[in-house]
Structures are given as C-alpha cells and as structure tokens.
Protein backbone atom coordinates (compact mmCIF):
# COMPACT_ATOMS: atom_id res chain seq x y z
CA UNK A 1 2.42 76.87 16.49
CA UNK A 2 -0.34 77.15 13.45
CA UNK A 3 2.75 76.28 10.87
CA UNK A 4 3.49 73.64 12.62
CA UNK A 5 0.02 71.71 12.33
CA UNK A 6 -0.60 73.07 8.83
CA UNK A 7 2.95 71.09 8.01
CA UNK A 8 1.52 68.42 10.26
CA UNK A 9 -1.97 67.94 8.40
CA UNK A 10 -0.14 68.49 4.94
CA UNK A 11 2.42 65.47 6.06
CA UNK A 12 -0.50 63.41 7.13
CA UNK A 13 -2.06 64.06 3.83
CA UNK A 14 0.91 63.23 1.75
CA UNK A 15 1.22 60.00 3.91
CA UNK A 16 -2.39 58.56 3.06
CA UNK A 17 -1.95 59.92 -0.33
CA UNK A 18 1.26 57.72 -1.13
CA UNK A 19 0.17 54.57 1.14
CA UNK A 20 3.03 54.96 3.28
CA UNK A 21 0.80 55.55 6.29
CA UNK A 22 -0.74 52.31 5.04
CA UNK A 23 2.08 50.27 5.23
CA UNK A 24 2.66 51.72 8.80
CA UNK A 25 -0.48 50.43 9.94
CA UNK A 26 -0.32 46.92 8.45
CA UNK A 27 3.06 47.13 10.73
CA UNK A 28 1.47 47.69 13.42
CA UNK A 29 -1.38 45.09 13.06
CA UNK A 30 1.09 42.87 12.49
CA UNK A 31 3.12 43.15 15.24
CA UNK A 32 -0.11 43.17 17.37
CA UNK A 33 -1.67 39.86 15.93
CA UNK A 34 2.08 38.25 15.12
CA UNK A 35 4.55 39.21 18.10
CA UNK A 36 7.74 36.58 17.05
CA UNK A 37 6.96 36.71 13.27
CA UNK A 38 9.17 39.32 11.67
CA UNK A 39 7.67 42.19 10.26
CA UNK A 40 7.79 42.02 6.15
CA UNK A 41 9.96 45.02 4.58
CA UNK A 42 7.88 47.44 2.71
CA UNK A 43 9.18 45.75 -0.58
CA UNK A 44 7.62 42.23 0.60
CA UNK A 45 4.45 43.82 1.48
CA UNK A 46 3.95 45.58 -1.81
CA UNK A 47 4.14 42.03 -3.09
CA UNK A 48 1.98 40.51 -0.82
CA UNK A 49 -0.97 43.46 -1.28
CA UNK A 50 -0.48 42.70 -5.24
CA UNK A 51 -0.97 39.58 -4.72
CA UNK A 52 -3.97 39.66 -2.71
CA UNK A 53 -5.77 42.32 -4.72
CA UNK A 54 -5.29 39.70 -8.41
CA UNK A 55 -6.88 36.70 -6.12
CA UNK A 56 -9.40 38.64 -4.75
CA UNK A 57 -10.26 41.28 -7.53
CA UNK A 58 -12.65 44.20 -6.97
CA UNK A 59 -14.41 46.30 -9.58
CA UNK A 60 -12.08 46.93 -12.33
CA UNK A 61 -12.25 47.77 -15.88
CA UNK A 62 -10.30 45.22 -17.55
C-alpha cells in the first residue's frame, strides 16, 4: 500500500513536471466550457499555448 502512493506522488510529480497534467486539464476545461467543439490534440495545443505566450509575453530575458 505505501509503494503504491510513493509511485503515485512520484507519477503526479513527473506529470506537472512535463506539462502533461497541464494539457489534461485544459481538456477538461474545455470540454466543460465547449461541449460540441472537439477537443484540440496535444500537438494543436502546444501550438496554440506558443502562440498565446509570444502575443501576450511575460518577463523574459530577451
């Protein structure tokens, strides 16, 4: 039983680390807010975050 959450909280970890988990909830919301729209493959999404983070840029060095 304690293996199995250690692998369970080391999974999560790896998930949040990597942005998959990420991508998983920006499924979800979308499916939420957009019911008959089809959900964007992880591919598509990667584009559409890029493209939202160099119109809307943050703090960055260069």
């Amino acid at each position: 039983m304690r293996l199995r959450q250690v692998l369970d909280g080391l999974r999560w970890y790896v998930r949040e680390f990597t942005g998959e988990a990420e991508y998983d909830r920006y499924c979800e919301r979308h499916r939420r807010n957009h019911p008959y729209a089809p959900v964007p493959t992880r591919r598509e999404y990667e584009r559409l975050r890029i493209q939202q983070q160099e119109a809307h840029p943050t703090s960055r060095c260069c």
